[in-house]
Protein backbone atom coordinates (compact mmCIF):
# COMPACT_ATOMS: atom_id res chain seq x y z
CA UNK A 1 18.84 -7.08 1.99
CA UNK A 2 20.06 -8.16 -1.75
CA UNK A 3 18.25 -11.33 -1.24
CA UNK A 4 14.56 -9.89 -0.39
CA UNK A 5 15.25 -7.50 -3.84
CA UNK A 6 15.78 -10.09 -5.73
CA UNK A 7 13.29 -12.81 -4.85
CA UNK A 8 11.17 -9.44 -5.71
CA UNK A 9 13.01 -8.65 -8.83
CA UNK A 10 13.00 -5.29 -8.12
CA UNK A 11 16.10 -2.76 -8.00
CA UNK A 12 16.80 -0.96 -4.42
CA UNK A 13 15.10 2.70 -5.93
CA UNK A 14 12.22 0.46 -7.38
CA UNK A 15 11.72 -1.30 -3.77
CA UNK A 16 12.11 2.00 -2.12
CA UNK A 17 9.72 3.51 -3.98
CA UNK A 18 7.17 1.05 -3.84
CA UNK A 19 7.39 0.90 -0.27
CA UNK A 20 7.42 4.51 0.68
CA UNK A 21 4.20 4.91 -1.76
CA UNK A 22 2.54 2.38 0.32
CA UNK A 23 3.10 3.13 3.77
CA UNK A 24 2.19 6.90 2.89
CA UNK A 25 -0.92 5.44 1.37
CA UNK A 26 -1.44 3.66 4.54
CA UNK A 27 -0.66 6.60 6.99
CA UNK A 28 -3.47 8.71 5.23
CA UNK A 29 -5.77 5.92 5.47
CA UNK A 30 -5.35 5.59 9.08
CA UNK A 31 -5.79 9.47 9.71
CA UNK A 32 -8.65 8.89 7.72
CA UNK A 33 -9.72 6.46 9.99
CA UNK A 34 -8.94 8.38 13.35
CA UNK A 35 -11.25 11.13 11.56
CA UNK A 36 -13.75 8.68 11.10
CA UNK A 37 -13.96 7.56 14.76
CA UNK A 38 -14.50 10.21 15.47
CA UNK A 39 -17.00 11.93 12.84
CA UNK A 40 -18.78 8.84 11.53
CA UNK A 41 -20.51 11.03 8.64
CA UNK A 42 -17.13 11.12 6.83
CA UNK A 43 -14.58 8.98 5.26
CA UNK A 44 -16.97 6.28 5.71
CA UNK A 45 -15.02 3.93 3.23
CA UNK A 46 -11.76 5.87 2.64
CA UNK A 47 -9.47 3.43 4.61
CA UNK A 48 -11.17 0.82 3.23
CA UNK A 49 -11.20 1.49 -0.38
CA UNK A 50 -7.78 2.47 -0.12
CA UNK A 51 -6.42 -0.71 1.61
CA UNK A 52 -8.44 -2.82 -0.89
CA UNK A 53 -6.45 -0.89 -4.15
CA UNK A 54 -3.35 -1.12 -2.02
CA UNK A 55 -3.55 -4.65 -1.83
CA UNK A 56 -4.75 -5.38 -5.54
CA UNK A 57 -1.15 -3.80 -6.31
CA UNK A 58 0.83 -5.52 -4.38
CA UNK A 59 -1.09 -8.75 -5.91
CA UNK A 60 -0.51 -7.75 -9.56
CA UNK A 61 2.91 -6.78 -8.38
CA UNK A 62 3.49 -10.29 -7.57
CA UNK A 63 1.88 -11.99 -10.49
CA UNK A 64 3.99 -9.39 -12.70
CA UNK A 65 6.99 -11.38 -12.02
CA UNK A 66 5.49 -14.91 -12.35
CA UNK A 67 4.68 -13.92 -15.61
């Protein structure tokens, strides 16, 4: 465990955090999506707009501690 935090950098509360934001995130999106099989009219790109910011975090996350 001590070695994934810190090739990350990040403390255990930090990683926690982090993590629990994004599988929330993630959660929601897929409801979103089970919606959206379901009624096509609505949360046309809510999944997929999420996902995309999701990931552009966890890239500038990244690039954060190569800097």
């Amino acid at each position: 465990m001590n070695s994934h935090l810190k090739e990350i950098n990040e403390t255990y509360l930090e990683h926690m955090h982090f993590a629990q934001k994004c599988g929330w995130r993630m959660v929601i999106a897929g409801l979103a999506c089970v919606i959206h099989s379901i009624i096509p009219n609505i949360f046309a790109s809510t999944a997929s707009n999420a996902l995309r910011i999701l990931n552009q975090e966890i890239i500038d996350r990244r690039n954060k501690d190569k800097a």
